[in-house]
PDB file of N, CA and C in Angstrom:
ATOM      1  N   UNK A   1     224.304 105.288 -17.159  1.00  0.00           N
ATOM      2  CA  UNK A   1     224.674 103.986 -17.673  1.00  0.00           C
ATOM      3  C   UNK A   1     225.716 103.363 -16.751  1.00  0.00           C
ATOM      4  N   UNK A   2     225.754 102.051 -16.775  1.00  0.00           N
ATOM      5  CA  UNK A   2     226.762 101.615 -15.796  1.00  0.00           C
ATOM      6  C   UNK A   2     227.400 100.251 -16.752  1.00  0.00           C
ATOM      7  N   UNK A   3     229.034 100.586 -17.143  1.00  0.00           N
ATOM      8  CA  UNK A   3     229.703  99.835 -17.779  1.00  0.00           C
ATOM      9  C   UNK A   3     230.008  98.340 -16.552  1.00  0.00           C
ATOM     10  N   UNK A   4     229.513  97.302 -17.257  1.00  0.00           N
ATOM     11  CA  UNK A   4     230.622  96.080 -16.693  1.00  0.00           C
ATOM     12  C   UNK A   4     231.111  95.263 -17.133  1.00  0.00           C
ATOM     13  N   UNK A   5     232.549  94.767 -16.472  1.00  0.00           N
ATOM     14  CA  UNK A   5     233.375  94.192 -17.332  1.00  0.00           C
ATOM     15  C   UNK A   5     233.431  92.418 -16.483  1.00  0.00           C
ATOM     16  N   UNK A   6     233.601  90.870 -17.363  1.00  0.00           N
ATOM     17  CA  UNK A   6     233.607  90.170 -16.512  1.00  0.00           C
ATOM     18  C   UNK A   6     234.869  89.491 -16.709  1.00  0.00           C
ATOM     19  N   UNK A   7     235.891  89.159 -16.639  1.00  0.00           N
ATOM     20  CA  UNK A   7     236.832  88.503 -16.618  1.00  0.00           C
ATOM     21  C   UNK A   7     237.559  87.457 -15.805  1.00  0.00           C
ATOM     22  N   UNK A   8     238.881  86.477 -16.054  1.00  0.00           N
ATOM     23  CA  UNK A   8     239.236  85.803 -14.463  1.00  0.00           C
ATOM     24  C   UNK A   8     240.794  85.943 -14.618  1.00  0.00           C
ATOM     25  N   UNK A   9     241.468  85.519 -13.793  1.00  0.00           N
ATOM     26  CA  UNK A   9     243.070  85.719 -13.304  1.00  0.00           C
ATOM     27  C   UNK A   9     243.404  84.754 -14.985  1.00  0.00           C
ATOM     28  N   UNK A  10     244.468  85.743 -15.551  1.00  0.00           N
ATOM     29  CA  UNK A  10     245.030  84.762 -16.487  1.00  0.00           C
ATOM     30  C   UNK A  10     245.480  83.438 -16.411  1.00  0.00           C
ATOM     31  N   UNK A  11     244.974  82.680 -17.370  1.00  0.00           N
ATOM     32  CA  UNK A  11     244.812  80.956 -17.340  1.00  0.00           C
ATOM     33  C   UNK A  11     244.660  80.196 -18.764  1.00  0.00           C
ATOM     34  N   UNK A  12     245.259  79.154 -18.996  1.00  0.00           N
ATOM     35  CA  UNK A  12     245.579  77.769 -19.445  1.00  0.00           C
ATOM     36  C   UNK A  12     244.106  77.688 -20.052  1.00  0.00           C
ATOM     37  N   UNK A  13     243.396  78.607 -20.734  1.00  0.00           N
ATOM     38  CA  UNK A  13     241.770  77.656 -20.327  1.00  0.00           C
ATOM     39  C   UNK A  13     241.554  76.601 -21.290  1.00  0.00           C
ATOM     40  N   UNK A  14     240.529  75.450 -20.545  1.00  0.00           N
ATOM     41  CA  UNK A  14     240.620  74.423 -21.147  1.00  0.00           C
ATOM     42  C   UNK A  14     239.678  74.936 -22.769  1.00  0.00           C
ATOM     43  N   UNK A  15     239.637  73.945 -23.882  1.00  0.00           N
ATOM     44  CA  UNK A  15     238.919  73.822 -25.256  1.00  0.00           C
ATOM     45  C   UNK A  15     237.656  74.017 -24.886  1.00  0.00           C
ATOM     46  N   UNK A  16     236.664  73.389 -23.428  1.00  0.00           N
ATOM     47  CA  UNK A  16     235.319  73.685 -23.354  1.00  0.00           C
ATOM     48  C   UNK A  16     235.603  74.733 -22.814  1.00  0.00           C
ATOM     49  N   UNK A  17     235.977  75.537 -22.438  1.00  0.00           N
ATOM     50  CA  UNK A  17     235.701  76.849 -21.557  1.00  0.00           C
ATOM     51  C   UNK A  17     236.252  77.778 -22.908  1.00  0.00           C
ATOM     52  N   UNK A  18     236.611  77.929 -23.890  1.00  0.00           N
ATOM     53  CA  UNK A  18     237.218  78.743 -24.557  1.00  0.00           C
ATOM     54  C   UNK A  18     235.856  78.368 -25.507  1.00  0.00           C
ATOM     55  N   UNK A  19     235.376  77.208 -26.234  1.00  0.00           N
ATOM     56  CA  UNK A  19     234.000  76.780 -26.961  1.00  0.00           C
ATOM     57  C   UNK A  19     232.801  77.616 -26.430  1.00  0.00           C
ATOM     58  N   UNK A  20     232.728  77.517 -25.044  1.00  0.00           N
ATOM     59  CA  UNK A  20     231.762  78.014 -24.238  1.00  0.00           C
ATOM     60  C   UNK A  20     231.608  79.282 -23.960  1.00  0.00           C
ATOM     61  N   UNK A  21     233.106  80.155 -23.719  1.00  0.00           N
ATOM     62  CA  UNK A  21     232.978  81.536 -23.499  1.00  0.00           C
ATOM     63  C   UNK A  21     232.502  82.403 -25.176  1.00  0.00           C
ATOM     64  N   UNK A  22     232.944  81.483 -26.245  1.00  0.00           N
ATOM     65  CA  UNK A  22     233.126  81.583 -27.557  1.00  0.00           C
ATOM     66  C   UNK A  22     231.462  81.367 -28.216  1.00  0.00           C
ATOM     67  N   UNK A  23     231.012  80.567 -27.650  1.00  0.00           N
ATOM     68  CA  UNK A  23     229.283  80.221 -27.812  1.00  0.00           C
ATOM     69  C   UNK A  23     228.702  81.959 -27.285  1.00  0.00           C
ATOM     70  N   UNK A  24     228.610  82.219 -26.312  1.00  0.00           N
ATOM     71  CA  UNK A  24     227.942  82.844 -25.427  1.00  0.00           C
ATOM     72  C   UNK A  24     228.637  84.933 -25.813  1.00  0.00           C
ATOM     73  N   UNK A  25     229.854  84.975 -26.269  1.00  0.00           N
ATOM     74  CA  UNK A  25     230.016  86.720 -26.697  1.00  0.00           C
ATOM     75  C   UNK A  25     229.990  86.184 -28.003  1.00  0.00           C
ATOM     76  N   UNK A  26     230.717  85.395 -28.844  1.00  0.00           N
ATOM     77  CA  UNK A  26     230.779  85.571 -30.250  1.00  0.00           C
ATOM     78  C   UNK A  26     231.971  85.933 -31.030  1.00  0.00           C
ATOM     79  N   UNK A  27     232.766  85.957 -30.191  1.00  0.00           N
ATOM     80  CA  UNK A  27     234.063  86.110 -29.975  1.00  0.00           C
ATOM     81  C   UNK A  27     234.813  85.101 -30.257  1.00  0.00           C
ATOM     82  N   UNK A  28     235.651  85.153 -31.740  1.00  0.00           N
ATOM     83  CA  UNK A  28     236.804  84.086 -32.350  1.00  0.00           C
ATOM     84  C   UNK A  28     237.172  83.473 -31.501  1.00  0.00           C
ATOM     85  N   UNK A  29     237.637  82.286 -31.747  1.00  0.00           N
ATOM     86  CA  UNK A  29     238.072  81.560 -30.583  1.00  0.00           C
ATOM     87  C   UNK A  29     239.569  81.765 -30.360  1.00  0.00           C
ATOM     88  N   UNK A  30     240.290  82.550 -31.173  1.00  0.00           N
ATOM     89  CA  UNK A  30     241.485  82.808 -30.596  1.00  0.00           C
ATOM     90  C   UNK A  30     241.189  84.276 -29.686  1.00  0.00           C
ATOM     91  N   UNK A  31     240.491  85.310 -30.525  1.00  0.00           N
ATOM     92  CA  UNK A  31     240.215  85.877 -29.318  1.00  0.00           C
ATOM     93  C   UNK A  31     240.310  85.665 -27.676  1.00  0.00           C
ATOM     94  N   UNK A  32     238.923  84.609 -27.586  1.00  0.00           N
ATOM     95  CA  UNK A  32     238.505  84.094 -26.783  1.00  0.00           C
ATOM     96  C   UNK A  32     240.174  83.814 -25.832  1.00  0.00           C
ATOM     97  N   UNK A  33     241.027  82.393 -26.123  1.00  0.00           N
ATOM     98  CA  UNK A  33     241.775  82.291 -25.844  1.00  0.00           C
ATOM     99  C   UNK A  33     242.664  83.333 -25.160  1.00  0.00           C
ATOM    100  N   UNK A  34     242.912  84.358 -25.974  1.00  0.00           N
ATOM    101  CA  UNK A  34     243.995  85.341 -25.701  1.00  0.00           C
ATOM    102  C   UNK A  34     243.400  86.107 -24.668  1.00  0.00           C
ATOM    103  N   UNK A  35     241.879  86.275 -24.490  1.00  0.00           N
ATOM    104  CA  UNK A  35     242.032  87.345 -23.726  1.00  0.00           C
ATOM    105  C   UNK A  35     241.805  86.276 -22.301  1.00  0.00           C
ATOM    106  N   UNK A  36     241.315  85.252 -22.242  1.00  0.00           N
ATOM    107  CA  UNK A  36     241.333  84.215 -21.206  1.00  0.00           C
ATOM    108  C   UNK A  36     242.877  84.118 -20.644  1.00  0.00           C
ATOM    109  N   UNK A  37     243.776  83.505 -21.440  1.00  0.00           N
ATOM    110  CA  UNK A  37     244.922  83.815 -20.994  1.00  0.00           C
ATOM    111  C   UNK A  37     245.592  84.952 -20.312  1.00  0.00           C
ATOM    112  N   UNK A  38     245.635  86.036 -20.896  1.00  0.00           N
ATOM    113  CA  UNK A  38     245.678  87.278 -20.389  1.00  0.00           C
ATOM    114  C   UNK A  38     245.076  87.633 -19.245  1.00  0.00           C
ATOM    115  N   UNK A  39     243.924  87.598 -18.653  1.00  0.00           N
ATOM    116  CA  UNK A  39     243.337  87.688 -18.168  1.00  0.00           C
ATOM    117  C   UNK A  39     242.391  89.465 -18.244  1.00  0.00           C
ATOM    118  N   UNK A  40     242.244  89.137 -19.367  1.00  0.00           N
ATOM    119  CA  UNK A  40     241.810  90.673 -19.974  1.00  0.00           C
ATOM    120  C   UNK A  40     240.068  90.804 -20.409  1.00  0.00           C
ATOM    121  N   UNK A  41     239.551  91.207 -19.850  1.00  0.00           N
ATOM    122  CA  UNK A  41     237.928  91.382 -20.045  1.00  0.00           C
ATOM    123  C   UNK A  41     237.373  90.219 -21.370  1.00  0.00           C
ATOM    124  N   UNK A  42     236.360  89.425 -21.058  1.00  0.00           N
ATOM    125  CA  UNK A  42     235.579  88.418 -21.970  1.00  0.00           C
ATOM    126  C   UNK A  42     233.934  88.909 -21.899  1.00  0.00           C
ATOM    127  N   UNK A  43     234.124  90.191 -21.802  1.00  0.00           N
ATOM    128  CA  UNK A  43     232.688  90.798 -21.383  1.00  0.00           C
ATOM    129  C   UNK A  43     232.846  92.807 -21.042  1.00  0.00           C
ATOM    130  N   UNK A  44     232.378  93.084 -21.599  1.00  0.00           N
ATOM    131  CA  UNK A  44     232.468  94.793 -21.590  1.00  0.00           C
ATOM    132  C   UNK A  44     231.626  95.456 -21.743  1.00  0.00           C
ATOM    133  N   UNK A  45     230.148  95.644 -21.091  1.00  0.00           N
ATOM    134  CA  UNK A  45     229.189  96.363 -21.656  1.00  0.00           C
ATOM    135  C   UNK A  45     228.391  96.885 -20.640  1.00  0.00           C
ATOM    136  N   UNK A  46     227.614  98.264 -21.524  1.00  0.00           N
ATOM    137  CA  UNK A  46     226.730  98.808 -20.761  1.00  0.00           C
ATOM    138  C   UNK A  46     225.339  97.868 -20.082  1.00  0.00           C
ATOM    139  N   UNK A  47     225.448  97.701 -19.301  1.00  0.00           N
ATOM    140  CA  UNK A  47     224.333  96.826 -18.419  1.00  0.00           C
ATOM    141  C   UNK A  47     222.788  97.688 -17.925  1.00  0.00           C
ATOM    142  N   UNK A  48     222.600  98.629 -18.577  1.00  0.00           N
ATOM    143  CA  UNK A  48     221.504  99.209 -18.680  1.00  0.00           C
ATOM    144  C   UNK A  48     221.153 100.481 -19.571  1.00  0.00           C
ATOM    145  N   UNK A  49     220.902  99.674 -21.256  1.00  0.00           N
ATOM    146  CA  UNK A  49     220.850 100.353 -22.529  1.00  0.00           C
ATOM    147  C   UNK A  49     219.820  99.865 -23.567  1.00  0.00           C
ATOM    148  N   UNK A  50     220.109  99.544 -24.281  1.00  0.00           N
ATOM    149  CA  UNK A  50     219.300  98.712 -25.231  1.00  0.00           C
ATOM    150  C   UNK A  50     218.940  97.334 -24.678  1.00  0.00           C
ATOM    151  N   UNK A  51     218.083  96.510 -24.734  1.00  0.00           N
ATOM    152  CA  UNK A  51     218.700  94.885 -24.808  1.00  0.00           C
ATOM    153  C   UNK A  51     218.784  94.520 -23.334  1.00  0.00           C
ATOM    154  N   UNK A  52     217.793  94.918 -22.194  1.00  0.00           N
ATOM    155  CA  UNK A  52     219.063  94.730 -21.324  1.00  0.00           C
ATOM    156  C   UNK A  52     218.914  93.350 -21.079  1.00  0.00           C
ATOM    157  N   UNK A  53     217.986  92.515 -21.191  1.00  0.00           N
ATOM    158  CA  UNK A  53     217.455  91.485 -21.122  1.00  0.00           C
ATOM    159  C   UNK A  53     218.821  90.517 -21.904  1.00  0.00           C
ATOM    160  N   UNK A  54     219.163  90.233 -22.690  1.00  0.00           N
ATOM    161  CA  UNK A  54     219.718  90.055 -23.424  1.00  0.00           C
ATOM    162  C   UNK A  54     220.908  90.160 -23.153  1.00  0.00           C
ATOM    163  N   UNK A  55     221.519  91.498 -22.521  1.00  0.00           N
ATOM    164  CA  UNK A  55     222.718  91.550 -21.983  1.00  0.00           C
ATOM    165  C   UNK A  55     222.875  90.659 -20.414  1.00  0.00           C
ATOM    166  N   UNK A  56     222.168  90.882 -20.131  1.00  0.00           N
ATOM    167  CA  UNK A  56     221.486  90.291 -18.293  1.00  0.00           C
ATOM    168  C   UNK A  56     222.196  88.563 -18.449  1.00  0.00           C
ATOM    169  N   UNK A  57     221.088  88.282 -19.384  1.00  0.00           N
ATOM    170  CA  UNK A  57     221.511  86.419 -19.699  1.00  0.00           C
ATOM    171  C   UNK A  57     222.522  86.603 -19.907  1.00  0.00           C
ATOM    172  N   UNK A  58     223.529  87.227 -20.870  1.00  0.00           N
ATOM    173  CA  UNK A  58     224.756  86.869 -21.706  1.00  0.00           C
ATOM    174  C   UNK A  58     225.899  87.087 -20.596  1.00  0.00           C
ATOM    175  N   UNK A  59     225.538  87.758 -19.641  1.00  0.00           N
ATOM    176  CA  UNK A  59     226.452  88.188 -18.563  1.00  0.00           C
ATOM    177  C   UNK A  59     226.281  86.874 -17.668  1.00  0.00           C
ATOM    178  N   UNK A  60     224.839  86.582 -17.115  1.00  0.00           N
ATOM    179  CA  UNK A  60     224.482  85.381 -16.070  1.00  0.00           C
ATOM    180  C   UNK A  60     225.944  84.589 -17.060  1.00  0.00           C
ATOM    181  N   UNK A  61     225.194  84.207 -18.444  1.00  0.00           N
ATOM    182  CA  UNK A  61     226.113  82.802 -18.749  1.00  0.00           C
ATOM    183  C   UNK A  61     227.484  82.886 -18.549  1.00  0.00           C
ATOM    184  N   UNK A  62     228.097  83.799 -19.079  1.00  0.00           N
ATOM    185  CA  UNK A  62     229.670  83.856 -18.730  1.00  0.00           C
ATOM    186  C   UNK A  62     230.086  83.695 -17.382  1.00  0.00           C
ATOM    187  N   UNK A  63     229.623  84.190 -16.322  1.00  0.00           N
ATOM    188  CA  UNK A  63     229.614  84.026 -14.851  1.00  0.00           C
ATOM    189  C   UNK A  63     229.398  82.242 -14.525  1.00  0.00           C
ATOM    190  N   UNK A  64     228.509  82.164 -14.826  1.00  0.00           N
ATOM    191  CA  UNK A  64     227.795  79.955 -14.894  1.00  0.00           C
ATOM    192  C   UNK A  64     229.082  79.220 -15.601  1.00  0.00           C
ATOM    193  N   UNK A  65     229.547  80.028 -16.772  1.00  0.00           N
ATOM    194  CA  UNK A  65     230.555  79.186 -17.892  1.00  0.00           C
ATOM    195  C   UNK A  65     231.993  78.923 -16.818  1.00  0.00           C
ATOM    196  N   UNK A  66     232.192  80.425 -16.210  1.00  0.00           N
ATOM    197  CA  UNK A  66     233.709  80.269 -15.773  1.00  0.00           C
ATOM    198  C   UNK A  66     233.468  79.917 -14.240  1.00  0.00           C
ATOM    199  N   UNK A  67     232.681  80.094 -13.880  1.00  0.00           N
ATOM    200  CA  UNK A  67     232.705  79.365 -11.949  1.00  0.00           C
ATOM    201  C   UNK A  67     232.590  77.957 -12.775  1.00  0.00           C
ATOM    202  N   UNK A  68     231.751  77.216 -13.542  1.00  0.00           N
ATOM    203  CA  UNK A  68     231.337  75.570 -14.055  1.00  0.00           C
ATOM    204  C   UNK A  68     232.900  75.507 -14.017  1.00  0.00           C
ATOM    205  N   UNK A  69     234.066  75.835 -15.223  1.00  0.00           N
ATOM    206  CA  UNK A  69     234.988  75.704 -15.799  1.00  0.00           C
ATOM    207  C   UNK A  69     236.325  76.016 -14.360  1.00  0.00           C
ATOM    208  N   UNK A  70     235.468  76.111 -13.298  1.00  0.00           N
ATOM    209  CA  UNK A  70     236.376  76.412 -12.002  1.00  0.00           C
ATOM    210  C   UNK A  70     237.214  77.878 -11.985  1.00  0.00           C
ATOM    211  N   UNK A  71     236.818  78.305 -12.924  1.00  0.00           N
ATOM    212  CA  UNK A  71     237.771  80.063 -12.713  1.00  0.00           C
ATOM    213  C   UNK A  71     236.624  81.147 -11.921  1.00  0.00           C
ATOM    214  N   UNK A  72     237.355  82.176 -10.680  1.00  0.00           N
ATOM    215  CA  UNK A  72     236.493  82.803 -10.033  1.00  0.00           C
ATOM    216  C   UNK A  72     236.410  84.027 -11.306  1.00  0.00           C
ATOM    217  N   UNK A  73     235.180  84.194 -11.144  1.00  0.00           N
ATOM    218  CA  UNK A  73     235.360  85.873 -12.283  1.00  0.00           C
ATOM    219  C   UNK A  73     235.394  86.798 -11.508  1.00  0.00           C
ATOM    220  N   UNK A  74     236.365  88.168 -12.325  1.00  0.00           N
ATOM    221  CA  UNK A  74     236.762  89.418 -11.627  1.00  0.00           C
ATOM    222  C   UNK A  74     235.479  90.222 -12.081  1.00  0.00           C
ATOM    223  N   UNK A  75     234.729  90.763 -11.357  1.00  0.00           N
ATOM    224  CA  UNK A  75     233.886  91.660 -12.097  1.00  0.00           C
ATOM    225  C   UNK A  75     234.191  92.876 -11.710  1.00  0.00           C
ATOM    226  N   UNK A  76     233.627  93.513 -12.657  1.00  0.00           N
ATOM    227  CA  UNK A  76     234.151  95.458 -11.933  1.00  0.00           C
ATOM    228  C   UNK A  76     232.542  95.890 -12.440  1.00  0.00           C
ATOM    229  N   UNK A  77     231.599  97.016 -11.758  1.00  0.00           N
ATOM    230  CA  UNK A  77     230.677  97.709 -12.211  1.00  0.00           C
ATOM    231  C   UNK A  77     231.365  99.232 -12.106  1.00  0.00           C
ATOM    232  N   UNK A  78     231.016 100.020 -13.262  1.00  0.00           N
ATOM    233  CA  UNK A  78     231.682 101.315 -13.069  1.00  0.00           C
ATOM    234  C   UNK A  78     233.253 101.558 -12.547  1.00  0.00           C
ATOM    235  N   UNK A  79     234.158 100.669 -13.184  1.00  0.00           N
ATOM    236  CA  UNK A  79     235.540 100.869 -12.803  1.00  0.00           C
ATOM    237  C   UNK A  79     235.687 100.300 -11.453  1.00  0.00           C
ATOM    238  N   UNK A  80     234.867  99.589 -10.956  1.00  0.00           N
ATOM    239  CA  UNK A  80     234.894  99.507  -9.072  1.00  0.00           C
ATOM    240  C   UNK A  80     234.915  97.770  -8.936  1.00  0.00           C
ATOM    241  N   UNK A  81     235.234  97.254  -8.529  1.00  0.00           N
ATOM    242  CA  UNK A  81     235.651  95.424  -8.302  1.00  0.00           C
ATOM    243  C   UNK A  81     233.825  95.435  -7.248  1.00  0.00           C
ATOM    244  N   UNK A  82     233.253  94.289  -7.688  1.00  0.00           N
ATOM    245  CA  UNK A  82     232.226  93.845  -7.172  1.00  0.00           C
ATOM    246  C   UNK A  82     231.924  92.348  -7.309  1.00  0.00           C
ATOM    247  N   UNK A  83     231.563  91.649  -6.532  1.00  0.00           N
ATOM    248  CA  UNK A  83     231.684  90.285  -6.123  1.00  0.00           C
ATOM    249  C   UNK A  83     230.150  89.624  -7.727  1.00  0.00           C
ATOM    250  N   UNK A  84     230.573  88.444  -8.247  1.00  0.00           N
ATOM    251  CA  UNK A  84     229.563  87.908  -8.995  1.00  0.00           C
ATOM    252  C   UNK A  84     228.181  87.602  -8.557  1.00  0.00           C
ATOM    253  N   UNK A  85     228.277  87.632  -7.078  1.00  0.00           N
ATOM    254  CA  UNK A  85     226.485  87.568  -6.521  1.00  0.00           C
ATOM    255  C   UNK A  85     226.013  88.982  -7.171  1.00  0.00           C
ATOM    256  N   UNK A  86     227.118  90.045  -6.293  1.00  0.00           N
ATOM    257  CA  UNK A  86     226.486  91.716  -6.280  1.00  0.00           C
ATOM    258  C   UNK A  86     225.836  91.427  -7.694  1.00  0.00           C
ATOM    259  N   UNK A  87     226.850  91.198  -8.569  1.00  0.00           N
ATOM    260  CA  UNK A  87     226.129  91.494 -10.455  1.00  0.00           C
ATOM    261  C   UNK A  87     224.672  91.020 -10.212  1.00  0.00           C
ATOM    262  N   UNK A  88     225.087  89.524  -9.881  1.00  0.00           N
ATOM    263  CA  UNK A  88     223.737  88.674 -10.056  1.00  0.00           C
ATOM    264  C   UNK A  88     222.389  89.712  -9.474  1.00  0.00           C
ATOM    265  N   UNK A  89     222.781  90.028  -8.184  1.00  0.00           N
ATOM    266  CA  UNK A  89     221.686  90.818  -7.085  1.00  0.00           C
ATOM    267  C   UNK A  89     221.018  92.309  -7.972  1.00  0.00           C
ATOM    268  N   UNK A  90     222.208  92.990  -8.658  1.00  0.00           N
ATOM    269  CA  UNK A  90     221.526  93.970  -9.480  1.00  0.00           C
ATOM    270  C   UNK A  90     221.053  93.605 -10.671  1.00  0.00           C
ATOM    271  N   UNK A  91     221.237  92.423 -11.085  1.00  0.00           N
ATOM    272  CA  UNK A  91     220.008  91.966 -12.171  1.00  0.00           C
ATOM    273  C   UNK A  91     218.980  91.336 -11.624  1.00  0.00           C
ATOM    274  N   UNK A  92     218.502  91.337 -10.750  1.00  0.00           N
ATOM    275  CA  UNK A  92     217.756  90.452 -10.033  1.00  0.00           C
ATOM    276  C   UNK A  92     216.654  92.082  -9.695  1.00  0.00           C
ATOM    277  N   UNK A  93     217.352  92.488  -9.049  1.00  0.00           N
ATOM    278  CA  UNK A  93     216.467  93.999  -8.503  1.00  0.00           C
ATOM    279  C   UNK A  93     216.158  94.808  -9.854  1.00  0.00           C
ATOM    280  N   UNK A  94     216.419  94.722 -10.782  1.00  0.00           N
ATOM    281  CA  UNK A  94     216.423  95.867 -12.478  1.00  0.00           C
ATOM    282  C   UNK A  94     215.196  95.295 -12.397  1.00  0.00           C
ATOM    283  N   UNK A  95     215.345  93.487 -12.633  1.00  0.00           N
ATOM    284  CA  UNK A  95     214.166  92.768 -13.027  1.00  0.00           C
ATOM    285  C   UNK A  95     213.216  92.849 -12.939  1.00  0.00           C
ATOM    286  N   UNK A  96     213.434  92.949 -11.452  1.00  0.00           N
ATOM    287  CA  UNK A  96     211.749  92.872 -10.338  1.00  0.00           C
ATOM    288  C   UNK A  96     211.057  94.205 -10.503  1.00  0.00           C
ATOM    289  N   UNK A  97     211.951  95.106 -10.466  1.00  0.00           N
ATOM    290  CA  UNK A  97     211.595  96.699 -11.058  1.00  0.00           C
ATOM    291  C   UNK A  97     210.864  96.635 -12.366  1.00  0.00           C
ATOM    292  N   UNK A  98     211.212  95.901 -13.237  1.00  0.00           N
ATOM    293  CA  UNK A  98     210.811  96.667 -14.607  1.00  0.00           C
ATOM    294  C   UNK A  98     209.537  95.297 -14.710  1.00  0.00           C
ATOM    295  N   UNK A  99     209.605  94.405 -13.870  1.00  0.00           N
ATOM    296  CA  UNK A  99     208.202  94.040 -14.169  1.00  0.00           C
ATOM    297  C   UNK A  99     206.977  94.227 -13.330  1.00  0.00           C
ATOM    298  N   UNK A 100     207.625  94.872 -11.821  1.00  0.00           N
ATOM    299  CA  UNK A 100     206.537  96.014 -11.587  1.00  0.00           C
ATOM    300  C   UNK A 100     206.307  97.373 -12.189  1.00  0.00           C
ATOM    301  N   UNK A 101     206.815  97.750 -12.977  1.00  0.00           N
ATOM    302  CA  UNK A 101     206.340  98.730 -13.401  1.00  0.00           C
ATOM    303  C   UNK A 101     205.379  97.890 -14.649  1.00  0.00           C
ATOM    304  N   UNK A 102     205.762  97.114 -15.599  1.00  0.00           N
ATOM    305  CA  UNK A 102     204.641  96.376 -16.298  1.00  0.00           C
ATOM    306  C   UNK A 102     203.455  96.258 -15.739  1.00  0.00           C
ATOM    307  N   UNK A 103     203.524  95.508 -14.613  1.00  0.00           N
ATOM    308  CA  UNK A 103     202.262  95.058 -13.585  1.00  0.00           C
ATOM    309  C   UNK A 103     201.474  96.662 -13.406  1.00  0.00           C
ATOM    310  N   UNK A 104     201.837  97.409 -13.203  1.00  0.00           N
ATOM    311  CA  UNK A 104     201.381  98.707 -12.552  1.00  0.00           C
ATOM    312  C   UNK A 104     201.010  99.213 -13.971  1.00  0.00           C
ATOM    313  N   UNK A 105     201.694  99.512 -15.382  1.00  0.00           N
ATOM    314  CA  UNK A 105     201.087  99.827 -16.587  1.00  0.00           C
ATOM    315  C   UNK A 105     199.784  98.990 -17.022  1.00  0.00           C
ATOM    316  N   UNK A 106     199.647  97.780 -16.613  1.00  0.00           N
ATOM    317  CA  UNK A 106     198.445  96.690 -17.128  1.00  0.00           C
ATOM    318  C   UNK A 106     197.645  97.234 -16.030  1.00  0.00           C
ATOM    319  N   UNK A 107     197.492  98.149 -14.947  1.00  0.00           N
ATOM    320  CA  UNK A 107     196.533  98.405 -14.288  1.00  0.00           C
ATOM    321  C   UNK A 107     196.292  99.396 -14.892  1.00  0.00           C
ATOM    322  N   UNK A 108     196.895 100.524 -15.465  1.00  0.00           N
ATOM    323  CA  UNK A 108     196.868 101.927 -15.857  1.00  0.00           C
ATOM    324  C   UNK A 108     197.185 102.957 -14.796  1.00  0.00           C
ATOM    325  N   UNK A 109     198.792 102.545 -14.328  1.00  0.00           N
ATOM    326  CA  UNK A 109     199.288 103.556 -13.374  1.00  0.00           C
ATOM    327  C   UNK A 109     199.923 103.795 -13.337  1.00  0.00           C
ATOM    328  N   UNK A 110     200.521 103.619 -14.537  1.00  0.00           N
ATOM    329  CA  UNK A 110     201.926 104.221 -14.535  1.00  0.00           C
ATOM    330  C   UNK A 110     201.959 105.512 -15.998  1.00  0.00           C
TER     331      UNK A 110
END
């Protein structure tokens, strides 16, 4: 399993970026706030478990919400700092993987 966390440098954040980060985890909006301010994880999860589909988007959006809202996000995969493309690039490669293996099951070869 590989934990990731997405966060940005503690900040002021504006009402749409706190609405928006608050739309997208589900997360009270003071939550939201506090840990924005802080600059303390707005995102914490296993990125290949249940759902991953699901987790994949919810991660894309927070990444779209806080670069839109002008904050760079800190990401870490496995405790380790990795740039928001890298994330993007390993959901991009899971993807392409798990729908060749579909493609290859609809032939009967897998």
């Amino acid at each position: 399993m590989s934990r990731v966390t997405i966060s940005t440098a503690p900040c002021d954040p504006s009402a749409s970026l706190v609405g928006e980060v608050r739309r997208i985890t589900s997360l009270g909006i003071l939550e939201v706030r506090d840990r924005l301010s802080a600059g303390r994880p707005v995102f914490d999860q296993e990125i290949f478990f249940n759902r991953t589909e699901d987790v994949f988007a919810k991660a894309r959006a927070l990444l779209s919400a806080l670069e839109s809202g002008g904050h760079q996000p800190f990401v870490s995969e496995a405790g380790r700092p990795i740039t928001a493309q890298t994330l993007r690039n390993i959901f991009e490669a899971s993807e392409e993987e798990a729908e060749e293996l579909r493609r290859l099951d609809d032939l009967g070869h897998a």
